[in-house]
Protein backbone atom coordinates (compact mmCIF):
# COMPACT_ATOMS: atom_id res chain seq x y z
CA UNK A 1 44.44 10.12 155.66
CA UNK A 2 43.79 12.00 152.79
CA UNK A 3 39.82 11.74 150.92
CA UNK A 4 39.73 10.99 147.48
CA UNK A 5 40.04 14.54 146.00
CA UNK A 6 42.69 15.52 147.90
CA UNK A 7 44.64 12.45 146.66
CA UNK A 8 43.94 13.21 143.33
CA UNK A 9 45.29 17.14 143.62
CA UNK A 10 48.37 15.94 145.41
CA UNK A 11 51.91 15.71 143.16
CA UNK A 12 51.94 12.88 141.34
CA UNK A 13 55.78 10.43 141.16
CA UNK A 14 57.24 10.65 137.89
CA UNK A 15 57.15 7.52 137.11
CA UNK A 16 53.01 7.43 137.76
CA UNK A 17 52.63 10.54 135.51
CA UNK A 18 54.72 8.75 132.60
CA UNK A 19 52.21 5.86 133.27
CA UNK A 20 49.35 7.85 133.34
CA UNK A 21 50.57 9.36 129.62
CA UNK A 22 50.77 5.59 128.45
CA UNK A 23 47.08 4.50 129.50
CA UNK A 24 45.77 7.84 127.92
CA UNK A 25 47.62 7.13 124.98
CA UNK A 26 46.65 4.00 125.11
CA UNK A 27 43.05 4.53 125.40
CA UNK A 28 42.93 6.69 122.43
CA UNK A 29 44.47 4.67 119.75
CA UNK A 30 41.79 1.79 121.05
CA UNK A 31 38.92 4.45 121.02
CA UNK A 32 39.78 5.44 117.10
CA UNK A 33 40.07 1.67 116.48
CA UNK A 34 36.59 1.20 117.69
CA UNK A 35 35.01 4.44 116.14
CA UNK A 36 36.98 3.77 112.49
CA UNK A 37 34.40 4.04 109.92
CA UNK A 38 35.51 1.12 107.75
CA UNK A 39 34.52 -2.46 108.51
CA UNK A 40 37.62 -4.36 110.85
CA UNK A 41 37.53 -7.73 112.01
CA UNK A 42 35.90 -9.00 115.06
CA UNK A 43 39.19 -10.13 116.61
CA UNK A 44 40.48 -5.81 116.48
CA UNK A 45 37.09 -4.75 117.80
CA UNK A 46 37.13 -7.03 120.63
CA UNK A 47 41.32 -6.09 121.28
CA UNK A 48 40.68 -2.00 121.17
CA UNK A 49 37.73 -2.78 123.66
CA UNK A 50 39.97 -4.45 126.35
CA UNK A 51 43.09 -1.60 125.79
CA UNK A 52 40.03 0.59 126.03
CA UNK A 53 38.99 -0.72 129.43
CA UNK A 54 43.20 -1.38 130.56
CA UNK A 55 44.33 2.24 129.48
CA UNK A 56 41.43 4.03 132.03
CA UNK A 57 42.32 1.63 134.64
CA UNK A 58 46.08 2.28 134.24
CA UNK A 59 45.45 5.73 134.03
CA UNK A 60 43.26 6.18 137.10
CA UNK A 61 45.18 4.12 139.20
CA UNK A 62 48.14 6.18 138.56
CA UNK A 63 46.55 9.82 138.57
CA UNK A 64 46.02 8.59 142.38
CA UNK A 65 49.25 7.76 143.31
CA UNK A 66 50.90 10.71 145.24
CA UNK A 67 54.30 11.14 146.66
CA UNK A 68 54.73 10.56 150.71
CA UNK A 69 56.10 13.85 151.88
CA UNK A 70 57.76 11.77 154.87
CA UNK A 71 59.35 9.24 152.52
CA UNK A 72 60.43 12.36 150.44
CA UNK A 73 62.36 13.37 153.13
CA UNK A 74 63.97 10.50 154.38
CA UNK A 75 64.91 9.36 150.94
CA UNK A 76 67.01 12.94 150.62
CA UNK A 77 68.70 12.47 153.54
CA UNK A 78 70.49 9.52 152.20
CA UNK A 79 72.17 11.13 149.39
């Protein structure tokens, strides 16, 4: 079993790191809506705040997914 910071320093899938780029991304372009200086409507304000909340959730859940070593393996035998 690994703890939680070990998990987090282990090699990541490539698919999980291409996620992980999304929710950042993701998370920014909300965070600018909701710090834009000019007046936007309620409906925009409330939409960047839940892409705000999805994009750190997609992003942490896939900065802790980490490849199984064992499954590695066995998946390159195959081949």
């Amino acid at each position: 079993m690994m703890n939680v910071i070990q998990r987090m320093q282990a090699p990541t899938p490539k698919f999980f790191r291409v996620l992980r780029t999304v929710g950042l991304a993701l998370a920014a372009a909300s965070g600018a809506l909701l710090a834009a200086p000019v007046a936007l409507p309620a409906g925009i304000i409330t939409l960047a705040g839940y892409l705000t909340v999805a994009g750190s959730v997609v992003t942490a859940v896939s900065q802790t997914a980490v490849t199984n070593e064992e499954e590695s393996a066995e998946g390159d035998d195959d081949t």
